[in-house]
N, C-alpha and C. Protein backbone atom coordinates (compact mmCIF):
# COMPACT_ATOMS: atom_id res chain seq x y z
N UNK A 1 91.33 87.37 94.39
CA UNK A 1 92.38 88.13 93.72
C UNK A 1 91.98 89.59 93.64
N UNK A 2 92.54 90.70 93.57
CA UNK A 2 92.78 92.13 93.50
C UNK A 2 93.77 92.49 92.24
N UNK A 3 93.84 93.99 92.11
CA UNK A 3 94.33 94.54 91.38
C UNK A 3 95.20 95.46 92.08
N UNK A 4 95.10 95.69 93.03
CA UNK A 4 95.72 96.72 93.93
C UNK A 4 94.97 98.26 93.75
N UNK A 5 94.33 98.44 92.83
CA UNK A 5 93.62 99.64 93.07
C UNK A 5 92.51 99.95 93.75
N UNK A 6 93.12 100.75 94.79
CA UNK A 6 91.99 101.31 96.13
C UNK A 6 91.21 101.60 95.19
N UNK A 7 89.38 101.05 96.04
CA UNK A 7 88.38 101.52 95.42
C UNK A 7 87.64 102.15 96.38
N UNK A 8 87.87 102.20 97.56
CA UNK A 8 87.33 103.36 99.03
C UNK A 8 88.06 102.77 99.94
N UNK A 9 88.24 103.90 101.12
CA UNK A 9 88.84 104.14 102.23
C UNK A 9 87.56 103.92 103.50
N UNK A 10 88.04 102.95 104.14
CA UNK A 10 86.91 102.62 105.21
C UNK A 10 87.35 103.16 105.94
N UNK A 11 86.94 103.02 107.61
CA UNK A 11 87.30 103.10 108.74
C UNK A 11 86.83 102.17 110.05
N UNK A 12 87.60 101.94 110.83
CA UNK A 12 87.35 100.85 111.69
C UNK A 12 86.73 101.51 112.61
N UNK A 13 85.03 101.14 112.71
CA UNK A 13 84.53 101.40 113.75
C UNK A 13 84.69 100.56 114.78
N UNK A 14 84.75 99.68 115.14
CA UNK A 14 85.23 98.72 116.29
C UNK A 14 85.89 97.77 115.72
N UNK A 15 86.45 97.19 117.50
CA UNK A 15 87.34 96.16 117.26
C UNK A 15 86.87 95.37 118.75
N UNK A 16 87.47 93.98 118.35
CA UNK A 16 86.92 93.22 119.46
C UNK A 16 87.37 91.87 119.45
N UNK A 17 88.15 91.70 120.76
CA UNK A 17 89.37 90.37 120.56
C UNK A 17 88.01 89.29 121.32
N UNK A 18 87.80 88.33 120.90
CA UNK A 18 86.98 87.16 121.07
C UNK A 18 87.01 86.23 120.38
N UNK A 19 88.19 85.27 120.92
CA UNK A 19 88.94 84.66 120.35
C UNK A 19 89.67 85.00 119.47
N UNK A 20 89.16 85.48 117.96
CA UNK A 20 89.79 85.83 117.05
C UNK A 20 89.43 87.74 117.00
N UNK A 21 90.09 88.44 116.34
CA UNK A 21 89.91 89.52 116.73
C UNK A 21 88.59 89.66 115.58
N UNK A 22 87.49 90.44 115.80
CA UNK A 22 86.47 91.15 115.33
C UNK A 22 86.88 92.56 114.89
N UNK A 23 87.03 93.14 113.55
CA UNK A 23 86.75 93.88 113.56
C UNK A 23 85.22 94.42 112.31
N UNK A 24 84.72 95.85 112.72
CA UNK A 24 83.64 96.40 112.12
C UNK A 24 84.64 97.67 111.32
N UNK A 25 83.79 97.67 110.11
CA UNK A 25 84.58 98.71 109.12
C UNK A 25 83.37 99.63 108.26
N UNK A 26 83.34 100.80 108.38
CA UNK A 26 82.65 101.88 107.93
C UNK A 26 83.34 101.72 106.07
N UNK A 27 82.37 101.85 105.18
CA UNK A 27 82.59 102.13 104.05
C UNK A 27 81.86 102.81 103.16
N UNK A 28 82.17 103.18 101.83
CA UNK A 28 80.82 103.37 100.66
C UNK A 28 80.62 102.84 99.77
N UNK A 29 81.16 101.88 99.62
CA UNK A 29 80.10 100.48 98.74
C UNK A 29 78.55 100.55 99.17
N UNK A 30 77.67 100.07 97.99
CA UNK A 30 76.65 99.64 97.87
C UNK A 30 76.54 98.29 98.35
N UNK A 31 76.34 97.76 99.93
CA UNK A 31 76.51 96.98 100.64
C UNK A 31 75.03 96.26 100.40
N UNK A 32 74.58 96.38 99.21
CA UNK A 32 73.18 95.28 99.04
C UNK A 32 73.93 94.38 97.83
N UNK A 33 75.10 94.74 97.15
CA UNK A 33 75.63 94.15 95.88
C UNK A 33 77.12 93.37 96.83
N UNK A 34 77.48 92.96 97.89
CA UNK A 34 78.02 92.30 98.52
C UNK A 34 77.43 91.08 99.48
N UNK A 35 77.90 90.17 98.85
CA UNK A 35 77.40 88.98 99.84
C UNK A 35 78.14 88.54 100.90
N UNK A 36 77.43 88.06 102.12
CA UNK A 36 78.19 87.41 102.90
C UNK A 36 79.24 86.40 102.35
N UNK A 37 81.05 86.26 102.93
CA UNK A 37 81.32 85.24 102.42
C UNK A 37 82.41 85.89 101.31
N UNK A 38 82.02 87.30 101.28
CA UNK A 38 82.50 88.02 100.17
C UNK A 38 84.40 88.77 100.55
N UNK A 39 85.20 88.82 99.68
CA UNK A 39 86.28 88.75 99.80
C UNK A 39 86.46 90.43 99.68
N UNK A 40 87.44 91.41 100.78
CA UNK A 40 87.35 92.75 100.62
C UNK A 40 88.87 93.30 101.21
N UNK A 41 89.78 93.22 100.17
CA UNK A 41 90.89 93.89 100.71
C UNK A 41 90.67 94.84 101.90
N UNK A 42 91.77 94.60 103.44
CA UNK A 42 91.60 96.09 104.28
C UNK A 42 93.00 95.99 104.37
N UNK A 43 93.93 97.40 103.86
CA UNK A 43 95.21 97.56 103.58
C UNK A 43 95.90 96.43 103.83
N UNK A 44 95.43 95.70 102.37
CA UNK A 44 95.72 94.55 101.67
C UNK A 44 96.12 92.81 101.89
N UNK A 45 94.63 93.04 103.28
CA UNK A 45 95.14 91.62 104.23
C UNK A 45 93.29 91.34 103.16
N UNK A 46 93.16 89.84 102.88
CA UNK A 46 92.06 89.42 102.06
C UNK A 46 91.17 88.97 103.53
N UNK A 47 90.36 89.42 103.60
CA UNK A 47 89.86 89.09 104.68
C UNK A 47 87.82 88.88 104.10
N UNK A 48 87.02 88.33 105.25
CA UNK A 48 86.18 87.61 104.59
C UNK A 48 85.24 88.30 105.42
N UNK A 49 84.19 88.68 104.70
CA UNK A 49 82.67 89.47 105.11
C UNK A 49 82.00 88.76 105.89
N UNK A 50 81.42 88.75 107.17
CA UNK A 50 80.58 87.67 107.97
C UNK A 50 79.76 88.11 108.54
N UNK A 51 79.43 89.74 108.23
CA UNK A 51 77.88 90.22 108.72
C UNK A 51 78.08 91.78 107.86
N UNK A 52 76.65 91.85 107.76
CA UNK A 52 77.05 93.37 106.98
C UNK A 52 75.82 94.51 107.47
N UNK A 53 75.88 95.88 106.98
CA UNK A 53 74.82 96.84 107.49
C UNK A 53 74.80 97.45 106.26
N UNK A 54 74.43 98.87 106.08
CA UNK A 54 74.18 99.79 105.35
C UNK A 54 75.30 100.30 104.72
N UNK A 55 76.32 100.56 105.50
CA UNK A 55 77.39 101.05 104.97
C UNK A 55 78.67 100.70 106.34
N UNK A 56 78.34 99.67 106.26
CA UNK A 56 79.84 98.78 107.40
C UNK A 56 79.38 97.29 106.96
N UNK A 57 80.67 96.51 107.11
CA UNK A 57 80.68 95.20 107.31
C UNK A 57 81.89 94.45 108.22
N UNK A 58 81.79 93.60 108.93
CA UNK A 58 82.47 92.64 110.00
C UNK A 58 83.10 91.42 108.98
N UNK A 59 84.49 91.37 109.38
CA UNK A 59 85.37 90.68 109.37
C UNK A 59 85.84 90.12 110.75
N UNK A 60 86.24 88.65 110.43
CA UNK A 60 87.22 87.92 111.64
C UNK A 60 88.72 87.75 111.07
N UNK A 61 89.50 87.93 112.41
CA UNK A 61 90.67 87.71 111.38
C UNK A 61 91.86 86.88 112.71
N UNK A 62 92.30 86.29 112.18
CA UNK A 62 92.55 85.40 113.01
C UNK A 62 94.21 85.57 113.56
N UNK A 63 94.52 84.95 114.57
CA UNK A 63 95.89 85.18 115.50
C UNK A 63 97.00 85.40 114.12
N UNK A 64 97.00 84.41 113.65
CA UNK A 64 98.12 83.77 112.40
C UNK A 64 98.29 85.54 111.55
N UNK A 65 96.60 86.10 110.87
CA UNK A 65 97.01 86.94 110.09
C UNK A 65 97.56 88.31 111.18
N UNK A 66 96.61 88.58 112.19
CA UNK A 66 97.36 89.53 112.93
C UNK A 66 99.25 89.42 112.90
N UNK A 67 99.36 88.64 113.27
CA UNK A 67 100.96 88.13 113.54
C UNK A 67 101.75 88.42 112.45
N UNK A 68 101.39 88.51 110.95
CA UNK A 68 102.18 88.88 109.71
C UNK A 68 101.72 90.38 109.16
N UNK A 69 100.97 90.73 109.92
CA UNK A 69 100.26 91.98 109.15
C UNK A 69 100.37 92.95 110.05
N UNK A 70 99.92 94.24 109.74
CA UNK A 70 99.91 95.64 110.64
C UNK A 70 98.58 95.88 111.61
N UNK A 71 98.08 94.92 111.16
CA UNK A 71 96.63 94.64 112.12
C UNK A 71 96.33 95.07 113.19
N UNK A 72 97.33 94.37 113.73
CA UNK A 72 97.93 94.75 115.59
C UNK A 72 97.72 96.69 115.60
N UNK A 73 98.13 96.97 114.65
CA UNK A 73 98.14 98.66 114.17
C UNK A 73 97.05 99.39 114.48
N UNK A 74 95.74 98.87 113.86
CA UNK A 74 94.71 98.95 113.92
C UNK A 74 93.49 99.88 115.00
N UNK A 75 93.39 101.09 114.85
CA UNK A 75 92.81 101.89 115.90
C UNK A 75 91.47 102.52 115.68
N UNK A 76 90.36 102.21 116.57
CA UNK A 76 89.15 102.27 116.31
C UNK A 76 89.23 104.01 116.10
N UNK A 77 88.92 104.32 114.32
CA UNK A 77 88.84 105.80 113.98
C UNK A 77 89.81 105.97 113.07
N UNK A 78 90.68 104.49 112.61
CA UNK A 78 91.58 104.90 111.59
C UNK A 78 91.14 104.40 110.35
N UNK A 79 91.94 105.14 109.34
CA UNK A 79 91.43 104.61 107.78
C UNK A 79 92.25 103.64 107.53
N UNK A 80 91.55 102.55 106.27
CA UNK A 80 91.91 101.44 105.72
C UNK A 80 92.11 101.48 104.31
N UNK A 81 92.68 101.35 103.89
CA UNK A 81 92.42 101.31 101.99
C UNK A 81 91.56 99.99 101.57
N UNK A 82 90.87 100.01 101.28
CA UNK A 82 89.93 98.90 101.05
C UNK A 82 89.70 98.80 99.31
N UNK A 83 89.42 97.27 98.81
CA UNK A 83 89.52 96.71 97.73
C UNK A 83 88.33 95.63 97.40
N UNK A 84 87.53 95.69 96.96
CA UNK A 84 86.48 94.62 96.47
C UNK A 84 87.67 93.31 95.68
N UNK A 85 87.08 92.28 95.83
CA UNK A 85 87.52 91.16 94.74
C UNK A 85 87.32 91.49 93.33
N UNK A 86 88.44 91.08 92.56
CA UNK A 86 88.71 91.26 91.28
C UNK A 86 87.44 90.38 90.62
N UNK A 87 86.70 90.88 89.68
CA UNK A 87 85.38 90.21 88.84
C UNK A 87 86.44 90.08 87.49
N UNK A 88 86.05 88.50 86.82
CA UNK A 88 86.33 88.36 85.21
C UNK A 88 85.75 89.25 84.65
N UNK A 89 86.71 90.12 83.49
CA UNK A 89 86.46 91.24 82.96
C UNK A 89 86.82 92.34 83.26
N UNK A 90 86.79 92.55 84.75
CA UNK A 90 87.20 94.10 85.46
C UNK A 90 88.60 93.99 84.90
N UNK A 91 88.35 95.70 85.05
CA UNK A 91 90.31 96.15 83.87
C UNK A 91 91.17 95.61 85.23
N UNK A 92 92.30 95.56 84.64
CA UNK A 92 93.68 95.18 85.75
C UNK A 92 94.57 96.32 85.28
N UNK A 93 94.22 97.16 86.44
CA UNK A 93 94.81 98.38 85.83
C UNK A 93 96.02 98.63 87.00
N UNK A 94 96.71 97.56 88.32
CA UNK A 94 97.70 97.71 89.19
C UNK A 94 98.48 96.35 88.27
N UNK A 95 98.67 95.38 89.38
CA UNK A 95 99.12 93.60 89.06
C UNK A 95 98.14 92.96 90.08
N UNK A 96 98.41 91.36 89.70
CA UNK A 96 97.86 90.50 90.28
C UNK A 96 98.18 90.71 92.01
N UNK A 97 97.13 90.66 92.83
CA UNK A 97 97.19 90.72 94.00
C UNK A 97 97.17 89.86 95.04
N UNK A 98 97.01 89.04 95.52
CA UNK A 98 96.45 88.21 96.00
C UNK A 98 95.88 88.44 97.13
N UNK A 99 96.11 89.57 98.22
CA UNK A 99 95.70 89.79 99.74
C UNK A 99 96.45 88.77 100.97
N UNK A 100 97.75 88.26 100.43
CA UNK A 100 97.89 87.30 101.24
C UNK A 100 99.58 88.18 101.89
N UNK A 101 99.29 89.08 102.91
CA UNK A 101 100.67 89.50 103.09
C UNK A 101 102.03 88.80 103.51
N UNK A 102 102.73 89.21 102.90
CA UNK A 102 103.93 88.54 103.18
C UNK A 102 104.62 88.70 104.53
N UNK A 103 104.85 90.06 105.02
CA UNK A 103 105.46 90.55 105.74
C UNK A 103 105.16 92.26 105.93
N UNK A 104 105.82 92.98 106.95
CA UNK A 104 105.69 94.26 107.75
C UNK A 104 106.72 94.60 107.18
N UNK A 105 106.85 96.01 106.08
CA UNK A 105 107.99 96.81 106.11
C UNK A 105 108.00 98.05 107.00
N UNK A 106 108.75 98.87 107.02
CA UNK A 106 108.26 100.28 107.23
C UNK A 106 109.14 101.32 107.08
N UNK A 107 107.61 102.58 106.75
CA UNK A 107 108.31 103.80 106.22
C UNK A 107 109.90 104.05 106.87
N UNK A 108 110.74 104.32 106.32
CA UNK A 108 112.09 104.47 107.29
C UNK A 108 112.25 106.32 106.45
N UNK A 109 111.88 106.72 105.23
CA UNK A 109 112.31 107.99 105.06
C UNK A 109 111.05 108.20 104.10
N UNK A 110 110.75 109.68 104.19
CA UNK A 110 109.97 110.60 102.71
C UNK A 110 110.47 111.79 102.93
N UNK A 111 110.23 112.40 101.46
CA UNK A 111 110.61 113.57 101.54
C UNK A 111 110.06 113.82 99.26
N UNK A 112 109.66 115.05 99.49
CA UNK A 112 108.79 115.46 98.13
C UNK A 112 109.97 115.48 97.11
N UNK A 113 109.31 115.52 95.75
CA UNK A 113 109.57 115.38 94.47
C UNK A 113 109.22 115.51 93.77
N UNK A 114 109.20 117.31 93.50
CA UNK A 114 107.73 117.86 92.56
C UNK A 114 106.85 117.71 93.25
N UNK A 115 105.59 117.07 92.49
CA UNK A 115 104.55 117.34 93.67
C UNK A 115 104.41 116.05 93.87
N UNK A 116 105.64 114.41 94.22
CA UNK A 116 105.13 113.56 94.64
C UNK A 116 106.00 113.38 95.46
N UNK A 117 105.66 112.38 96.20
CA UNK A 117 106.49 112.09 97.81
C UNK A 117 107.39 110.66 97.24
N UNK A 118 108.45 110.72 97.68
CA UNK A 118 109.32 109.69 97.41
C UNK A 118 109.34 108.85 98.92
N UNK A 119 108.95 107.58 99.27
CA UNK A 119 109.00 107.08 100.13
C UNK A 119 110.63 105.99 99.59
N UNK A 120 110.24 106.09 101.04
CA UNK A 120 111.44 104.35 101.44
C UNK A 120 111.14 103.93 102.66
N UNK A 121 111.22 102.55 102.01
CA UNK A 121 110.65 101.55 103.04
C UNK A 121 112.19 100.24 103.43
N UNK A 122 111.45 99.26 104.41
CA UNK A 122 112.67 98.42 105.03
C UNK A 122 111.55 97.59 104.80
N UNK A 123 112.31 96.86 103.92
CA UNK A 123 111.50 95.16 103.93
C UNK A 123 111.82 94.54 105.22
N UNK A 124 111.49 93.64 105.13
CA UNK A 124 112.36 92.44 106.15
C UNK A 124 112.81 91.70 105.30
N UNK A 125 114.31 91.10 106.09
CA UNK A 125 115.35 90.67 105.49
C UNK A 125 115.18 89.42 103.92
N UNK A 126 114.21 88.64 104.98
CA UNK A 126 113.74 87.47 104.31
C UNK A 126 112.84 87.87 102.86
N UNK A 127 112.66 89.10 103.15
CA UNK A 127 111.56 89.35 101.65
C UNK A 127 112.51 90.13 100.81
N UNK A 128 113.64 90.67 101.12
CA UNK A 128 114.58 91.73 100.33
C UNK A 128 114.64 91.26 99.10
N UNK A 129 115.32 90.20 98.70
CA UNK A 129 115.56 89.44 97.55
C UNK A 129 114.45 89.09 96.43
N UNK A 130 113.33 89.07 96.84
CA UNK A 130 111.91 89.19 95.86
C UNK A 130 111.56 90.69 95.10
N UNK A 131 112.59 91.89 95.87
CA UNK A 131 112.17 93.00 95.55
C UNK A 131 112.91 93.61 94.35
N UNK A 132 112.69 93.81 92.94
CA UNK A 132 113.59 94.14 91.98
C UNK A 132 112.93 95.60 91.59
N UNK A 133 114.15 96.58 90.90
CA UNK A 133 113.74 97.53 90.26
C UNK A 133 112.66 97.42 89.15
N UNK A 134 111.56 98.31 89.16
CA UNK A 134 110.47 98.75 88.18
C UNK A 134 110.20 97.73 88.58
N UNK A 135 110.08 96.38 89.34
CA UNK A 135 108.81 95.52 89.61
C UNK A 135 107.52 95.80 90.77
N UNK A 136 106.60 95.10 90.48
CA UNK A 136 105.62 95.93 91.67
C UNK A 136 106.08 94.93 92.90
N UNK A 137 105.25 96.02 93.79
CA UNK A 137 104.76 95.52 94.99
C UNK A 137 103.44 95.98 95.54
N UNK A 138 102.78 95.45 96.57
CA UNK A 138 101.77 95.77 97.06
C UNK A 138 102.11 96.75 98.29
N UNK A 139 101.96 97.47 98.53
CA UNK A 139 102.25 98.12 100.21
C UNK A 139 100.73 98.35 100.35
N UNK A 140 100.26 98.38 101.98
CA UNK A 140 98.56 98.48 102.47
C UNK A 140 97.78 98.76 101.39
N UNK A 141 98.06 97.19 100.13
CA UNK A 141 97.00 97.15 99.39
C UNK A 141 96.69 97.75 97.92
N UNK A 142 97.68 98.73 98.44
CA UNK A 142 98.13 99.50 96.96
C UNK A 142 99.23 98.96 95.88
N UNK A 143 99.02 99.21 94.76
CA UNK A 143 99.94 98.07 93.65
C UNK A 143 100.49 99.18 93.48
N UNK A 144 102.09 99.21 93.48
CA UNK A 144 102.74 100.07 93.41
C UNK A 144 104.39 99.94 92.67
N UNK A 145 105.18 100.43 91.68
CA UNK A 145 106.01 100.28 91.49
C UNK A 145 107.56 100.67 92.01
N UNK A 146 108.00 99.40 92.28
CA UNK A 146 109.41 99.88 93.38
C UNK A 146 110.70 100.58 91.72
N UNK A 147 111.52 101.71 92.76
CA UNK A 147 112.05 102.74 91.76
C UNK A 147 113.44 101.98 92.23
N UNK A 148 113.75 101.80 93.47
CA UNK A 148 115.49 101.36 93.22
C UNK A 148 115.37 100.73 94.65
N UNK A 149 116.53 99.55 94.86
CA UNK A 149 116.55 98.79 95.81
C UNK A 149 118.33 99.30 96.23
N UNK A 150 118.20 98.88 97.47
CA UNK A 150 119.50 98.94 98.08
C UNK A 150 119.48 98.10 99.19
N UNK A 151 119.88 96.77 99.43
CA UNK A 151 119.85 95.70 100.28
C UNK A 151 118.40 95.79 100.87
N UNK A 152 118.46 96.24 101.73
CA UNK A 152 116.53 96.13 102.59
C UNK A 152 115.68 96.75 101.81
N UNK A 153 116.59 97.74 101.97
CA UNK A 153 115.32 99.45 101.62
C UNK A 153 115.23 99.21 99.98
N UNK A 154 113.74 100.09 99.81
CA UNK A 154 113.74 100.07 98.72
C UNK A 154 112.85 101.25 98.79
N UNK A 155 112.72 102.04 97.32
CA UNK A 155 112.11 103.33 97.25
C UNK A 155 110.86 103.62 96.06
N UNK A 156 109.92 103.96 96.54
CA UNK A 156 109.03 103.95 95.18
C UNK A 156 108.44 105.75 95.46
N UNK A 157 107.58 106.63 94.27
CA UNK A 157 106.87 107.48 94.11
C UNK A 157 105.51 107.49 94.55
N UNK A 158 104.97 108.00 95.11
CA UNK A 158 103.49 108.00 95.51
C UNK A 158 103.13 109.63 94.94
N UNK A 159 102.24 109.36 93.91
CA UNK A 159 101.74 110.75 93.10
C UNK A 159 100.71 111.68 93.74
N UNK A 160 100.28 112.51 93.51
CA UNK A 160 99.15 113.25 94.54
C UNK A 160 98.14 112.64 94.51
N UNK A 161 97.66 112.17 93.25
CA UNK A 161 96.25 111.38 92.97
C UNK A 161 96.15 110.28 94.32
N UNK A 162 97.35 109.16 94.35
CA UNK A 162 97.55 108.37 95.00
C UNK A 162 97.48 108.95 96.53
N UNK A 163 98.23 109.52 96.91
CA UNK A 163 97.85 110.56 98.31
C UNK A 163 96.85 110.64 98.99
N UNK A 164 95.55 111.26 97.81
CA UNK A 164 94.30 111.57 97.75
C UNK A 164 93.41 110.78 97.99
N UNK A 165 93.74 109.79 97.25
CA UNK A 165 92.63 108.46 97.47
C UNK A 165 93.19 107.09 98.13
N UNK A 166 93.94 107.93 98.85
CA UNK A 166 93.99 106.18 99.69
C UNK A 166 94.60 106.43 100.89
N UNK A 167 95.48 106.10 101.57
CA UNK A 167 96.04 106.39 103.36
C UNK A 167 97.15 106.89 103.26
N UNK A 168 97.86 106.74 101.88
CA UNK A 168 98.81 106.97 101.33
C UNK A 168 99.08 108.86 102.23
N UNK A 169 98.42 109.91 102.13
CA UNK A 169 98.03 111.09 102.34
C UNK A 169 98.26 111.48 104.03
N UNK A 170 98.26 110.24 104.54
CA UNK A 170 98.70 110.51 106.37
C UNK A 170 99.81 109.40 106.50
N UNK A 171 100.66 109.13 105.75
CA UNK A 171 101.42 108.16 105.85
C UNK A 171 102.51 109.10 107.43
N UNK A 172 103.39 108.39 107.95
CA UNK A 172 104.30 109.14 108.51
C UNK A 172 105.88 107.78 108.43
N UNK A 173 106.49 108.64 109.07
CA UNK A 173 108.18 107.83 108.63
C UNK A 173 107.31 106.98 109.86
N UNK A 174 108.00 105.65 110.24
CA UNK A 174 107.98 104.61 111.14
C UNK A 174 106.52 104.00 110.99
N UNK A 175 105.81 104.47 110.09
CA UNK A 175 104.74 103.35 110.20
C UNK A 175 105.24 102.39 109.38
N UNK A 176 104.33 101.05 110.26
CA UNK A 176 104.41 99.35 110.10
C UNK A 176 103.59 99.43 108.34
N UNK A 177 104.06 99.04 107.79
CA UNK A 177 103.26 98.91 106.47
C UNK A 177 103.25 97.33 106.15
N UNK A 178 101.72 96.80 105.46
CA UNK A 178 101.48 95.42 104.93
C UNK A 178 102.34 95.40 103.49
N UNK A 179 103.25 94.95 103.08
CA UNK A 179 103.79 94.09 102.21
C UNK A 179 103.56 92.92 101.63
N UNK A 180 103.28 92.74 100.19
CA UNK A 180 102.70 91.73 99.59
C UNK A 180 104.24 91.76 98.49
N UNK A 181 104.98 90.74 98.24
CA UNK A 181 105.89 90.93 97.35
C UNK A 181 104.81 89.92 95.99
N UNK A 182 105.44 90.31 94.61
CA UNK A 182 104.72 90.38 93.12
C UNK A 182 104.98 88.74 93.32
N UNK A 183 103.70 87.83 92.97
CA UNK A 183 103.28 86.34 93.14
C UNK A 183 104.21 86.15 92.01
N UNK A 184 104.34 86.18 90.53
CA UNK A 184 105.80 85.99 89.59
C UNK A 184 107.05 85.71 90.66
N UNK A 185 107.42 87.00 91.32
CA UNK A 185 108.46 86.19 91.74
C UNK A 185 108.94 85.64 93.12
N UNK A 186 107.71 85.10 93.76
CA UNK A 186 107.73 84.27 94.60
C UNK A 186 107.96 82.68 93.95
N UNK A 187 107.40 82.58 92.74
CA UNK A 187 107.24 81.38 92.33
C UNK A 187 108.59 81.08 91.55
N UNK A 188 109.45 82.56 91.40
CA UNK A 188 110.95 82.21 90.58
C UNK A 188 111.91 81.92 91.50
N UNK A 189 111.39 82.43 92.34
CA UNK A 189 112.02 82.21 93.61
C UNK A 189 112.29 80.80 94.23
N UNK A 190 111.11 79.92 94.17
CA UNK A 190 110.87 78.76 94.38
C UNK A 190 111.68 78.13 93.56
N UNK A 191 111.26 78.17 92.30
CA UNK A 191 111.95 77.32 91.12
C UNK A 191 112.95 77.20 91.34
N UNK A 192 113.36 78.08 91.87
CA UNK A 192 115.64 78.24 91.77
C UNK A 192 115.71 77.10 92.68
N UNK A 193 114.94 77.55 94.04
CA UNK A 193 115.47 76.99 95.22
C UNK A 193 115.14 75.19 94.95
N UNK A 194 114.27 74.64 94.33
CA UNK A 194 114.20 73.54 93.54
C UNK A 194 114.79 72.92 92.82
N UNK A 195 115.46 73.88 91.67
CA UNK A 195 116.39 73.14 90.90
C UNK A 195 117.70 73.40 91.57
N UNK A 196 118.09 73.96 92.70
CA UNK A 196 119.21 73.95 93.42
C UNK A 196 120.03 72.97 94.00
């Protein structure tokens, strides 16, 4: 589980399809306080530690998650928003996360607002209906609050702070973004379709 708050920005030093795709990720964690095995948001796919160095560690990630995620995206020299696993006790200062993406939206418009950028994004169709005003969402990992929906699209604030510390800061219109819709209402979601 996560919180959605970026805690460093890696970068993918390699990549490498063998069988499952390999990739290597540059970071600044204290990579002696991570164990193999260990769970590490990369713009917000939960993916699993299976060799580590000084300041990089290797993930596998398999056909299935490429196929729902921006992965495919992925270019040896680009940044990641990266997330350690949530510890009992650590503040929960985004929402519950899980790392398990739902689906690919993408940027379709920005444009500033004061000094923050107002994005809008295009869910996909199938996820539209999970998305409500002032509820969160995850976009690449970040816990973020959606401001107003209109069938697909939906629009949230990204503040300078946010900009600053995360990928948020090179975003452009048409990028593929990871989407995590809020685990609450996936599960209200369910319920209906149950007692239906």
């Amino acid at each position: 589980m996560f919180t959605g708050i970026i805690t460093d920005l890696g970068e993918v030093r390699a990549l490498e399809q063998a069988g499952d795709l390999r990739a290597r990720i540059g970071c600044h964690y204290d990579m002696g306080g991570v164990d193999i095995g260990a769970s590490i948001a990369c713009n917000g796919v939960c993916l699993t530690v299976i060799e580590k160095g000084a300041d990089w560690f290797d993930v596998q990630i398999s056909a299935e998650s490429v196929s729902r995620t921006n992965v495919g995206d992925w270019r040896v020299g680009g940044t990641l928003n990266l997330e350690r696993a949530l510890k009992v006790g650590d503040e929960l200062g985004g929402h519950i996360v899980s790392g398990h993406v739902d689906g690919v939206a993408q940027i379709v418009a920005m444009r500033d607002e004061g000094d923050s950028t107002r994005f809008t994004f295009r869910a996909p169709e199938a996820l539209a209906k999970f998305i409500a005003p002032k509820g969160s969402v995850a976009l690449n990992g970040t816990s973020l609050t959606v401001n107003e929906v209109s069938g697909s699209d939906f629009g949230v604030n990204i503040i300078p702070h946010t900009k600053a510390v995360t990928t948020w800061g090179q975003a452009q219109t048409g990028d593929r973004i990871n989407l995590e819709i809020d685990t609450l209402a996936r599960y209200v979601a369910r319920l209906q379709e149950w007692n239906a």
